[in-house]
C-alpha atoms as a PDB file:
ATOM      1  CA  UNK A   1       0.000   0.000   0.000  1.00  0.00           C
ATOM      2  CA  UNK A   2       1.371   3.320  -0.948  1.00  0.00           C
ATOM      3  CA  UNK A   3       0.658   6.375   0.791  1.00  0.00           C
ATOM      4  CA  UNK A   4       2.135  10.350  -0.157  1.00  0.00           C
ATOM      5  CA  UNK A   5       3.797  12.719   2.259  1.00  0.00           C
ATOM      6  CA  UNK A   6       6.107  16.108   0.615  1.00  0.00           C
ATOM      7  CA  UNK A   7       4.490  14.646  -2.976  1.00  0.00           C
ATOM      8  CA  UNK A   8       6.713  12.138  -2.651  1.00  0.00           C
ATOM      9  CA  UNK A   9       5.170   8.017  -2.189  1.00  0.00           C
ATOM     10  CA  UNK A  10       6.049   6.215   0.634  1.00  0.00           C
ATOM     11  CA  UNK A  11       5.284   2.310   1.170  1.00  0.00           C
ATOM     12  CA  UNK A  12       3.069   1.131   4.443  1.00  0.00           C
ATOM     13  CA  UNK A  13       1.782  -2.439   5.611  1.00  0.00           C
ATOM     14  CA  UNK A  14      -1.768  -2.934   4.164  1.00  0.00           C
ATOM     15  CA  UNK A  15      -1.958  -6.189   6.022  1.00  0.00           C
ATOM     16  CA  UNK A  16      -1.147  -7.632   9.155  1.00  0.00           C
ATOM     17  CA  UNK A  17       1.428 -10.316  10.468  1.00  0.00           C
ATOM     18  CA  UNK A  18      -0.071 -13.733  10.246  1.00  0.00           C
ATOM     19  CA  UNK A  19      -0.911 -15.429  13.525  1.00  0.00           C
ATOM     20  CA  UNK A  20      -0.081 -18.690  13.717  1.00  0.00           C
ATOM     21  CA  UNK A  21      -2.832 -20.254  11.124  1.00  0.00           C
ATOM     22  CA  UNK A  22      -4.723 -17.337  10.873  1.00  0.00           C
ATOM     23  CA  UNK A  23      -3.986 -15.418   7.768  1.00  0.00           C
ATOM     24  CA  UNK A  24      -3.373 -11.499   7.842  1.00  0.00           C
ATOM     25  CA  UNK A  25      -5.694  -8.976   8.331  1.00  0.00           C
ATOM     26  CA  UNK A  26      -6.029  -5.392   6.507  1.00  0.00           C
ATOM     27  CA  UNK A  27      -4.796  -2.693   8.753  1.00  0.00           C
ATOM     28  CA  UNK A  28      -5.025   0.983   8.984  1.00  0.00           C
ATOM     29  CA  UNK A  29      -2.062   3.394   7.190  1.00  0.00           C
ATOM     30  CA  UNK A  30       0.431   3.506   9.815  1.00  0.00           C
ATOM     31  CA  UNK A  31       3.903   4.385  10.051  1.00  0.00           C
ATOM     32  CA  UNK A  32       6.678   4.035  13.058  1.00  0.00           C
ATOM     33  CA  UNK A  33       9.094   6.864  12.636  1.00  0.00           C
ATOM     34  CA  UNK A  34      12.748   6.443  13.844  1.00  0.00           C
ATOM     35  CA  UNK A  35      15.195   9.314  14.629  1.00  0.00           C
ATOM     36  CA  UNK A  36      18.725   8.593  14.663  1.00  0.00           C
ATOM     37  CA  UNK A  37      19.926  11.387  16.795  1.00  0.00           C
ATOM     38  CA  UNK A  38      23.530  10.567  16.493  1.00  0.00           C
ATOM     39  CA  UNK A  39      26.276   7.039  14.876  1.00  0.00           C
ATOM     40  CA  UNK A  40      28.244   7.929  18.500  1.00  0.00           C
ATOM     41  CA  UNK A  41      28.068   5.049  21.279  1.00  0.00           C
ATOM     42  CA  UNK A  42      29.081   5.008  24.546  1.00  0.00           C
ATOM     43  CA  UNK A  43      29.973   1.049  23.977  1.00  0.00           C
ATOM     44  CA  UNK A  44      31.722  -0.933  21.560  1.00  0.00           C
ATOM     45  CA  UNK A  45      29.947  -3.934  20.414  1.00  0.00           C
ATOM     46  CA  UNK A  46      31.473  -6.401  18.380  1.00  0.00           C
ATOM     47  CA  UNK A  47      28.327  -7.215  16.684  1.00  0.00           C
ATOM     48  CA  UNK A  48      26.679  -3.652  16.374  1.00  0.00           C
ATOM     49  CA  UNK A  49      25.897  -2.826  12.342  1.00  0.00           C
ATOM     50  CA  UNK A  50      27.002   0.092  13.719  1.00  0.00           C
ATOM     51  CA  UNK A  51      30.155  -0.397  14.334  1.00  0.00           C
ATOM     52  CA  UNK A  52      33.262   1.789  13.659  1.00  0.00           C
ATOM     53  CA  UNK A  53      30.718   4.541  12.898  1.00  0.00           C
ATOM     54  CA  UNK A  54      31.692   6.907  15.619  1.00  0.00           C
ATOM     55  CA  UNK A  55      30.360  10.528  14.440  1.00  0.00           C
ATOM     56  CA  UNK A  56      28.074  12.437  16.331  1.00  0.00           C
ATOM     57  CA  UNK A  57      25.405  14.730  14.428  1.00  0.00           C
ATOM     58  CA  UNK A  58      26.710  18.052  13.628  1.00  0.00           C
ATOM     59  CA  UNK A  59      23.442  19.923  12.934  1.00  0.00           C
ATOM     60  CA  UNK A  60      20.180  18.289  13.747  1.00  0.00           C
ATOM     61  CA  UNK A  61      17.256  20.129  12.458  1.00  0.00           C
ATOM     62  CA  UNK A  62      14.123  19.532  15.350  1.00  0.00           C
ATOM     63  CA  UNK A  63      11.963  21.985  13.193  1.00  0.00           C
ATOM     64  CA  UNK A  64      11.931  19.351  10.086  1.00  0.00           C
ATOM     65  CA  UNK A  65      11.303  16.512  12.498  1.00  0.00           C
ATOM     66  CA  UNK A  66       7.910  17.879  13.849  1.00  0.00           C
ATOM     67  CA  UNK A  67       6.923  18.535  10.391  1.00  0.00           C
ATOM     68  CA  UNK A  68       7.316  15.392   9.467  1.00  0.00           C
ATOM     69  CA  UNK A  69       5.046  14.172  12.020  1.00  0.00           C
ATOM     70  CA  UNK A  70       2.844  16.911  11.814  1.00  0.00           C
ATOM     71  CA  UNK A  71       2.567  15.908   7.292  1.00  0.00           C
ATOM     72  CA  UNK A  72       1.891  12.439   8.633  1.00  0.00           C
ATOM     73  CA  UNK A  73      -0.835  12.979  11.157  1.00  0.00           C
ATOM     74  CA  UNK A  74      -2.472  15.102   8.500  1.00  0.00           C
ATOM     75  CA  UNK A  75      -2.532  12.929   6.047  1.00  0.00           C
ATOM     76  CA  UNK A  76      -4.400  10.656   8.666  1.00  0.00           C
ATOM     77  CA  UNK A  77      -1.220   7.932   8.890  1.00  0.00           C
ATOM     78  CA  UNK A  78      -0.880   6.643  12.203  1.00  0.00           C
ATOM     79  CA  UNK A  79       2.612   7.037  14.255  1.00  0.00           C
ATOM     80  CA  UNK A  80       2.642   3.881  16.414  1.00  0.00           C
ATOM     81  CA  UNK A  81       5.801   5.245  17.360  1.00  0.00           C
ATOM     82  CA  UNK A  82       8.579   7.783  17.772  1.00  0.00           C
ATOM     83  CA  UNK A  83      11.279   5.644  18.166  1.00  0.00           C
ATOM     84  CA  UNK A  84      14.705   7.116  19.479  1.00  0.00           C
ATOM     85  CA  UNK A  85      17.728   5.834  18.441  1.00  0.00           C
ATOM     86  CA  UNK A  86      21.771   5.864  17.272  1.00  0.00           C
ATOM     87  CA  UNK A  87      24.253   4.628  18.196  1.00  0.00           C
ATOM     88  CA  UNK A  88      23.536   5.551  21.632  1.00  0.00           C
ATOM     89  CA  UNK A  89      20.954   8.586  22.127  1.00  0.00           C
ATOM     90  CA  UNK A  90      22.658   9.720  25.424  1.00  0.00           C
ATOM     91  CA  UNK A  91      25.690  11.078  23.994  1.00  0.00           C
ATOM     92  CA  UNK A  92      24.153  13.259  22.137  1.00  0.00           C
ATOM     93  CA  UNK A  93      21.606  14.148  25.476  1.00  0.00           C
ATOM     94  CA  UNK A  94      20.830  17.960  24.136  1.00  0.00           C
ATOM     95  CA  UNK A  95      19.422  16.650  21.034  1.00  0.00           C
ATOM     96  CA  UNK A  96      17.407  14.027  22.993  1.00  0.00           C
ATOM     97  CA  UNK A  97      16.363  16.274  25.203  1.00  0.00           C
ATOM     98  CA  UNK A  98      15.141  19.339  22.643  1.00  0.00           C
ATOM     99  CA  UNK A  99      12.860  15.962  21.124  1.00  0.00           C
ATOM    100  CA  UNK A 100      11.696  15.382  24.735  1.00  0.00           C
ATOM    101  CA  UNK A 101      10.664  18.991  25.168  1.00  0.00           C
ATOM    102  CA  UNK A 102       8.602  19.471  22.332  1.00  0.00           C
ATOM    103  CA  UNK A 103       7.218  16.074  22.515  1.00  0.00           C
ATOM    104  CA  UNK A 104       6.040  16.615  26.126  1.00  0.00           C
ATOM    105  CA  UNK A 105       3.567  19.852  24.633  1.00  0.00           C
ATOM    106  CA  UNK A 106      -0.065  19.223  24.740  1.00  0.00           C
ATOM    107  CA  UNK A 107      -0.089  18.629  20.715  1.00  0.00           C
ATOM    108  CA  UNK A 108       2.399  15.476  20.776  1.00  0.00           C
ATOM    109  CA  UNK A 109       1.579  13.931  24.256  1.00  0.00           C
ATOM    110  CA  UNK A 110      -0.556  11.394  22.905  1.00  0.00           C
ATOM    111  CA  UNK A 111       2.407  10.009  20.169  1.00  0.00           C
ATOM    112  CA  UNK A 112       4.019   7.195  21.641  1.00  0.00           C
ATOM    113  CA  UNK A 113       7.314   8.141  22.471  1.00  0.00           C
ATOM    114  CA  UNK A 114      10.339   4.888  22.650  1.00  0.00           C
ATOM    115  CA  UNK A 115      13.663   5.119  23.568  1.00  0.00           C
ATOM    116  CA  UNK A 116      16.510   2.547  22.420  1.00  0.00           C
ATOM    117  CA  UNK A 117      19.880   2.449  24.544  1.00  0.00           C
ATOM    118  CA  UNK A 118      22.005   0.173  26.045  1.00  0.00           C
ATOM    119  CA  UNK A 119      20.970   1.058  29.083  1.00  0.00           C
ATOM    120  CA  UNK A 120      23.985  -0.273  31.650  1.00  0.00           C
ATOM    121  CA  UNK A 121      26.456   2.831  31.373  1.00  0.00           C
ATOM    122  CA  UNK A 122      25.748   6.072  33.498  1.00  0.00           C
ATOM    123  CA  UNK A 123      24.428   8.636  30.889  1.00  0.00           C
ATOM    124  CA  UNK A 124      22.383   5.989  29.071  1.00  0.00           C
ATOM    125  CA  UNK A 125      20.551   5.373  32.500  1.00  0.00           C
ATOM    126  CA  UNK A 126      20.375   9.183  33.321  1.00  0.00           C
ATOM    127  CA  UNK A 127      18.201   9.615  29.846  1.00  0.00           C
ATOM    128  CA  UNK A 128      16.001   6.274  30.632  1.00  0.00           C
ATOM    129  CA  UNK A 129      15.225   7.895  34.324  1.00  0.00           C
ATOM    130  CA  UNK A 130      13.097  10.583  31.769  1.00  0.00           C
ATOM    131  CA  UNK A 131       9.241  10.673  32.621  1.00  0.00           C
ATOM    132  CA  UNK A 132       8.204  11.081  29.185  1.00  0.00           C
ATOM    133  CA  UNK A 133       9.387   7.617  27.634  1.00  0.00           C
ATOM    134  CA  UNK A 134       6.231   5.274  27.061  1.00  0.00           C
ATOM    135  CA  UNK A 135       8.311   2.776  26.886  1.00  0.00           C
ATOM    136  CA  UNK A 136      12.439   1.522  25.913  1.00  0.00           C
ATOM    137  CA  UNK A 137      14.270  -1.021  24.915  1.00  0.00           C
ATOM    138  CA  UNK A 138      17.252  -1.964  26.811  1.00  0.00           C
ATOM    139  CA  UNK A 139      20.081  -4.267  25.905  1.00  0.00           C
ATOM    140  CA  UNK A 140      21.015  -7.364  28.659  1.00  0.00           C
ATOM    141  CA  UNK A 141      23.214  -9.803  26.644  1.00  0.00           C
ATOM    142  CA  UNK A 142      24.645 -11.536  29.625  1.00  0.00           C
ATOM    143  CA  UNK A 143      23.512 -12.045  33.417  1.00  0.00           C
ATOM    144  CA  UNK A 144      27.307 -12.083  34.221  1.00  0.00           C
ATOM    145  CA  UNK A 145      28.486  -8.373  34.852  1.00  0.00           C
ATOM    146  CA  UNK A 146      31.799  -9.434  33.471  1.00  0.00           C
ATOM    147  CA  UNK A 147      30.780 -11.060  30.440  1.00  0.00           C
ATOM    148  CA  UNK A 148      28.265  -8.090  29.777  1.00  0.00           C
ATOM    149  CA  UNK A 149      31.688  -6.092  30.377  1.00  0.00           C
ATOM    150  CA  UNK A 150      33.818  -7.964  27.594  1.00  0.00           C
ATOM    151  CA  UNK A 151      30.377  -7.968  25.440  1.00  0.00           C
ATOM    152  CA  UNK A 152      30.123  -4.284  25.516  1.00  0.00           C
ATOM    153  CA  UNK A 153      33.784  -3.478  25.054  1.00  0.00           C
ATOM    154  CA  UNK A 154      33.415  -1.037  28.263  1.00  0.00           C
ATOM    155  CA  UNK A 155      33.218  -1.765  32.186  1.00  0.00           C
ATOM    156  CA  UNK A 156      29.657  -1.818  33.072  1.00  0.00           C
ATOM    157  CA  UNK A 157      29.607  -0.399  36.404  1.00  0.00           C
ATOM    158  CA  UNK A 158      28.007  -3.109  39.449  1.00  0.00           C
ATOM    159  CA  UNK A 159      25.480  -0.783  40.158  1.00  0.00           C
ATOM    160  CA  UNK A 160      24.240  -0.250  36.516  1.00  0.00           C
ATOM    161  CA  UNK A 161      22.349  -3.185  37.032  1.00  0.00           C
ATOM    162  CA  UNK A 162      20.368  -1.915  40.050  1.00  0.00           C
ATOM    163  CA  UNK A 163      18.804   0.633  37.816  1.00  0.00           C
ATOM    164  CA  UNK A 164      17.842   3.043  40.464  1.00  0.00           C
ATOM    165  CA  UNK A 165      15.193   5.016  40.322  1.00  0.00           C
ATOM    166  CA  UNK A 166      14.279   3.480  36.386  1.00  0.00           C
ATOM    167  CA  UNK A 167      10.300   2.691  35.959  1.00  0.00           C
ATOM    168  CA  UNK A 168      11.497  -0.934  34.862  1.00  0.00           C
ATOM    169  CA  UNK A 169       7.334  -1.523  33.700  1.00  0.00           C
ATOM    170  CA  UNK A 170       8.499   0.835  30.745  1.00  0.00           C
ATOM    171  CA  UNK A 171      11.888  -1.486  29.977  1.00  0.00           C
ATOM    172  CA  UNK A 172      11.668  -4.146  27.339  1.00  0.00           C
ATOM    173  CA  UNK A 173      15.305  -5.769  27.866  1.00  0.00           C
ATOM    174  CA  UNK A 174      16.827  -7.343  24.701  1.00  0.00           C
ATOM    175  CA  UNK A 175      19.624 -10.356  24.622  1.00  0.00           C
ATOM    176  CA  UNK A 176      21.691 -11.184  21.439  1.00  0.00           C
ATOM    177  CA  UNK A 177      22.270 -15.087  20.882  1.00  0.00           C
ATOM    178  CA  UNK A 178      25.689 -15.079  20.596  1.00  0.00           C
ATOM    179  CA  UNK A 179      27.962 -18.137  20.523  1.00  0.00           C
ATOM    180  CA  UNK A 180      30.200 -17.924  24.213  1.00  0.00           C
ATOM    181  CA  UNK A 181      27.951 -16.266  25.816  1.00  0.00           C
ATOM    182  CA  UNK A 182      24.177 -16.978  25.376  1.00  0.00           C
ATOM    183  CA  UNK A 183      23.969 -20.003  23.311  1.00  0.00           C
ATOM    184  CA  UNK A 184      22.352 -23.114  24.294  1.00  0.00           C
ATOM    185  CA  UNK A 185      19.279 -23.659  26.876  1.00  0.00           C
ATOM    186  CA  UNK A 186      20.421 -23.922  29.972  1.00  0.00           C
ATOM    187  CA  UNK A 187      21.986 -20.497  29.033  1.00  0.00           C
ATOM    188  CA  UNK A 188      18.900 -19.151  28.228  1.00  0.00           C
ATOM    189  CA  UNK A 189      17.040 -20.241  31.109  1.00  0.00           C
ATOM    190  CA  UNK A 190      19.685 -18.378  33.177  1.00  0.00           C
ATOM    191  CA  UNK A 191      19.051 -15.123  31.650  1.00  0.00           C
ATOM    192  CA  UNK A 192      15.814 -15.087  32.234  1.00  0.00           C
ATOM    193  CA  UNK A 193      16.085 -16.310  35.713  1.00  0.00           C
ATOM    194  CA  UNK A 194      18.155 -13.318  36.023  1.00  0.00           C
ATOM    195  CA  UNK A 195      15.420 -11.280  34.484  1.00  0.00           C
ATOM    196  CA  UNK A 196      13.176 -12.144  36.861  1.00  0.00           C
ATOM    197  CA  UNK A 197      15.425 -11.200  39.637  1.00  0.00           C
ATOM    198  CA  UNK A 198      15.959  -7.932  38.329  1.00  0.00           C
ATOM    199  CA  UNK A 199      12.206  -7.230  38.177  1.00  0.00           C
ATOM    200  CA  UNK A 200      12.373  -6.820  34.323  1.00  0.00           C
ATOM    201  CA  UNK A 201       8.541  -7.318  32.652  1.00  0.00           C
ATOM    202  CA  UNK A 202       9.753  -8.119  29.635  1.00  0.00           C
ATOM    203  CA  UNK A 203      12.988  -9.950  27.673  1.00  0.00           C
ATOM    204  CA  UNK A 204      13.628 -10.743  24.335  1.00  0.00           C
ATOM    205  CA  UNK A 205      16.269 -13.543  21.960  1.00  0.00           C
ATOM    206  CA  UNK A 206      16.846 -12.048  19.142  1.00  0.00           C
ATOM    207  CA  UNK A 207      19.738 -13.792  16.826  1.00  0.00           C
ATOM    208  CA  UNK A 208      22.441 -12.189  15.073  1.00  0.00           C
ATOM    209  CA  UNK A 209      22.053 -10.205  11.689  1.00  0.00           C
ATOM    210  CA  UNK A 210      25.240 -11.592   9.904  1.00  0.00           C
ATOM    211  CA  UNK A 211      26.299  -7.425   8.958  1.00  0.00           C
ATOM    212  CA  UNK A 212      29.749  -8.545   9.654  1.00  0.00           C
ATOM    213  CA  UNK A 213      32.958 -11.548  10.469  1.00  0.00           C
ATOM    214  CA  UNK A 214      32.267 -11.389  14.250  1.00  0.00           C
ATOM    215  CA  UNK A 215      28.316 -11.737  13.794  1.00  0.00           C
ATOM    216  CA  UNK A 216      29.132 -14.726  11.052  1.00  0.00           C
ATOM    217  CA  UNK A 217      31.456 -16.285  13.663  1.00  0.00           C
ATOM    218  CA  UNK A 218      29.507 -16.240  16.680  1.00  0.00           C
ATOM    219  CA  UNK A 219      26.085 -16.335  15.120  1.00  0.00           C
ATOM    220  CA  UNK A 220      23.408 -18.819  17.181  1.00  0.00           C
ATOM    221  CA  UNK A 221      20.263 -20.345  15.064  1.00  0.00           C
ATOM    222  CA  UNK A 222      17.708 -20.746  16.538  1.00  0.00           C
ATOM    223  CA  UNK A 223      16.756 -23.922  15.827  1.00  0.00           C
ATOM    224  CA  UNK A 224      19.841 -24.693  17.852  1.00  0.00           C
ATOM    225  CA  UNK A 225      17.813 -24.339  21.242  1.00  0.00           C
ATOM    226  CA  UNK A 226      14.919 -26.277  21.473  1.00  0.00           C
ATOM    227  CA  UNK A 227      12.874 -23.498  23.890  1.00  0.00           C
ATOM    228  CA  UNK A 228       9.643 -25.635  23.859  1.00  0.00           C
ATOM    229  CA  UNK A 229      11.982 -28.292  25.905  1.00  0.00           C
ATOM    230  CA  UNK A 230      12.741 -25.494  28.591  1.00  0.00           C
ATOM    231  CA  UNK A 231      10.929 -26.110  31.662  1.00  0.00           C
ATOM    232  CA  UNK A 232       8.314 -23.242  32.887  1.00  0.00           C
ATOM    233  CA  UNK A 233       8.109 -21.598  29.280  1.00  0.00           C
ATOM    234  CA  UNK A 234       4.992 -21.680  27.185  1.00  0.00           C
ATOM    235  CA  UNK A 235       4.470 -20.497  23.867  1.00  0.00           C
ATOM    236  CA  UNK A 236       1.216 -18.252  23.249  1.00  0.00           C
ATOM    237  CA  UNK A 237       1.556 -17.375  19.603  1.00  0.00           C
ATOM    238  CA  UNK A 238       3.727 -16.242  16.812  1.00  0.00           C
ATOM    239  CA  UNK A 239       3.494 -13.894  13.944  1.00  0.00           C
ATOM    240  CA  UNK A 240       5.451 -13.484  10.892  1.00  0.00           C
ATOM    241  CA  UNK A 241       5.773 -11.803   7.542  1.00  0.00           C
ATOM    242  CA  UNK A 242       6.727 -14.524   5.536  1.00  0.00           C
ATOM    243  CA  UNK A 243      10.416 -14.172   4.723  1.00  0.00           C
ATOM    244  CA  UNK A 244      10.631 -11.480   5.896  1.00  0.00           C
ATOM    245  CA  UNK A 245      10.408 -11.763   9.661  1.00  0.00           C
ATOM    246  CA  UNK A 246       9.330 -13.883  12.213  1.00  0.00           C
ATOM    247  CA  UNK A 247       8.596 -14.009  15.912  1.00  0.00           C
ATOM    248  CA  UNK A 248       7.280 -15.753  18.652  1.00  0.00           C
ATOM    249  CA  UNK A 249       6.279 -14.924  22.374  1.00  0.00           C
ATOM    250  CA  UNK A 250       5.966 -17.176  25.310  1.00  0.00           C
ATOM    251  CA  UNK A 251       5.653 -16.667  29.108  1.00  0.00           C
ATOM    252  CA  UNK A 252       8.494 -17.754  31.582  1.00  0.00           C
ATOM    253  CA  UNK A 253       7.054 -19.131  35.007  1.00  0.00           C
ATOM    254  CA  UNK A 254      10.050 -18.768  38.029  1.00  0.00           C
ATOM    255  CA  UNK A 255       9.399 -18.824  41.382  1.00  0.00           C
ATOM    256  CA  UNK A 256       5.397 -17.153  40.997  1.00  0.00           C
ATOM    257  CA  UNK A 257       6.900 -14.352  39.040  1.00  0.00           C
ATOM    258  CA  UNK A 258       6.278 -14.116  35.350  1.00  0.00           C
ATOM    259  CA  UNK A 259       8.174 -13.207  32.433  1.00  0.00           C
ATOM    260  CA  UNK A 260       7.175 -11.650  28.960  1.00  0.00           C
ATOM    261  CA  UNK A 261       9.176 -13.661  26.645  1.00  0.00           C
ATOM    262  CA  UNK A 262       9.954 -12.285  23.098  1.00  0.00           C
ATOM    263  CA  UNK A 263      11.682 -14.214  19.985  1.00  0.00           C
ATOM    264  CA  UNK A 264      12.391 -12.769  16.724  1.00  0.00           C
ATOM    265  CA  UNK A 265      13.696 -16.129  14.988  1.00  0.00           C
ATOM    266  CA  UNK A 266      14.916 -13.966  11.857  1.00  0.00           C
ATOM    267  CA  UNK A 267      14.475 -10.271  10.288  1.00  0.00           C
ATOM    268  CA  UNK A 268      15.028  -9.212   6.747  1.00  0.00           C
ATOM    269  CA  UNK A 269      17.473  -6.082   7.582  1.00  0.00           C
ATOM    270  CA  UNK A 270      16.070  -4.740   3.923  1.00  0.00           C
ATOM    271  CA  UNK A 271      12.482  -4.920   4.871  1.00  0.00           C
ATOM    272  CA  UNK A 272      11.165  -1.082   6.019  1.00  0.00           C
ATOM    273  CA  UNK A 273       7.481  -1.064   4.849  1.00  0.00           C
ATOM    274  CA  UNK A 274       5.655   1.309   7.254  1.00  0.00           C
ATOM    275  CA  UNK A 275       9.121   2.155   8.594  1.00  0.00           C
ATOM    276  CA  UNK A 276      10.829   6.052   8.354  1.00  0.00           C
ATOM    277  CA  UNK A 277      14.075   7.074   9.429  1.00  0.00           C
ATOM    278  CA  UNK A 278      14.569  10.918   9.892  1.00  0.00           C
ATOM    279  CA  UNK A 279      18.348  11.777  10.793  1.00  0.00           C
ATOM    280  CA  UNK A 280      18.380  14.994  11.531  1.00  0.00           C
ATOM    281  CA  UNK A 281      18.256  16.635   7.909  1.00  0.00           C
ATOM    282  CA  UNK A 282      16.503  14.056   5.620  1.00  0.00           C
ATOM    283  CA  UNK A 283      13.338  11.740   5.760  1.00  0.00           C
ATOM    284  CA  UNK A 284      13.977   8.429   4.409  1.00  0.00           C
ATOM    285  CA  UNK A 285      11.623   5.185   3.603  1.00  0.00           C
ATOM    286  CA  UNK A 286      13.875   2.492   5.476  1.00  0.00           C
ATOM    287  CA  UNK A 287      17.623   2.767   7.029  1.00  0.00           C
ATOM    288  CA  UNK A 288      19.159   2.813   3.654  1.00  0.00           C
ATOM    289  CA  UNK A 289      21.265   6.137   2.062  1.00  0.00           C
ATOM    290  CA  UNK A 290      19.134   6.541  -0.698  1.00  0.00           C
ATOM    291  CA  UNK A 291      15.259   6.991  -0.658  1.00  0.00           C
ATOM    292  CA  UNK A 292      15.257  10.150   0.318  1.00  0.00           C
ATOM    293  CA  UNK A 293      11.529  12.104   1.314  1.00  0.00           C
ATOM    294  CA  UNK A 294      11.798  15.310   2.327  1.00  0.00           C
END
């Protein structure tokens, strides 16, 4: 389904993700809208797509950004979302925080506003302790602080993972399969053991996109863990886009305290219907250089 914004066309889901057997439904124009606010990080992951891209955003333009989402809403296309996003939105915490200003006026309170940081170095918790988040994503690739150290290519700090004074309901964590670290069952069961123990809601598996050697190298399938054999987890449904993507979501049982578990089994890095990228000068459709909007 094709949709204009700025005269230009941009491409949006007309269906929805199949359920399981129950074939795809049509769905409302809708976009999520994702603002990389800077390529900087405050870690160095091995396996980020990211990686060696270490240039922070000169001139971001927050004037274009709200009239992007003001074309959008009238135009009558849904924003799920405003996700924010890098690298690693706290260093570059004035450009964040302009985005947080304006989105906290009366006009843009009801847009769903998303965060996505690492989450376990100082700044990146300083910007997740902000009230207007609906909700962020978090990455947890290890339960050992030391592994989540070597991992993240910094020290992660003991009491990063006390996440004081953090509204955790709002955190969706997120843990890369990655061979040495999280890679077989009883791994898994461990991390979200220590999930629970945290207080997290919500984790997610989510295997390696093979963007470069490292990913290739330690990359974990996962048909390689057989989850259903993992005591206390239960699958409730999956959805998937054909070959595009695919996930699946089960609930983790520990101790009287449940888990949100979330799978995405594989993801089409090319796929960006009903996804927009603004990075501080241009509106694209999808994460790609070209396809420029407005």
């Amino acid at each position: 389904m094709c949709a204009v914004i700025f005269d230009k066309h941009i491409q949006l889901k007309s269906m929805s993700c199949a359920h399981g057997h129950c074939q795809p439904q049509p769905i409302p124009k809708a976009v999520n809208v994702f603002v990389k606010v800077t390529d900087c990080c405050n870690a160095r992951c091995a396996f980020c797509s990211n990686g060696g891209c270490h240039k922070n955003i000169e001139t971001f333009n927050h004037v274009k950004l709200w009239e992007v989402i003001d074309e959008l809403r009238e135009n009558d296309i849904i924003i799920n979302r405003i996700n924010i996003t890098g690298g690693e939105p706290s260093v570059a915490s004035e450009i964040v925080n302009q985005i947080l200003a304006t989105a906290s006026t009366e006009q843009y309170l009801n847009i769903h506003l998303h965060l996505n940081t690492n989450g376990l170095v100082p700044a990146s918790q300083d910007m997740m302790r902000q009230p207007r988040w609906d909700s962020i994503s978090m990455s947890l690739h290890h339960y050992d602080r030391d592994k989540l150290s070597e991992i993240y290519g910094v020290s992660i700090p003991e009491k990063a993972l006390e996440f004081e004074d953090i509204d955790l309901e709002r955190v969706n964590a997120s843990c890369n399969l990655i061979r040495g670290f999280i890679d077989k069952p009883a791994e898994v069961e461990n991390m979200m053991k220590f999930a629970i123990a945290l207080r997290l809601p919500r984790l997610g598996f989510v295997a390696l996109m093979k963007v470069n050697d490292y990913c290739k190298k330690r990359y974990v399938d996962f048909d390689e863990i057989n989850f259903t054999n993992i005591p206390h987890l239960y699958f409730t449904e999956s959805r998937n886009r054909g070959a595009d993507c695919k996930c699946s979501n089960y609930l983790y049982n520990h101790n009287g305290r449940i888990l949100e578990v979330y799978m995405r089994n594989y993801s089409n890095p090319n796929y960006c219907e009903s996804s927009l990228l603004y990075d501080g000068q241009y509106l694209r459709q999808g994460f790609h250089d070209d396809n420029i909007i407005y």
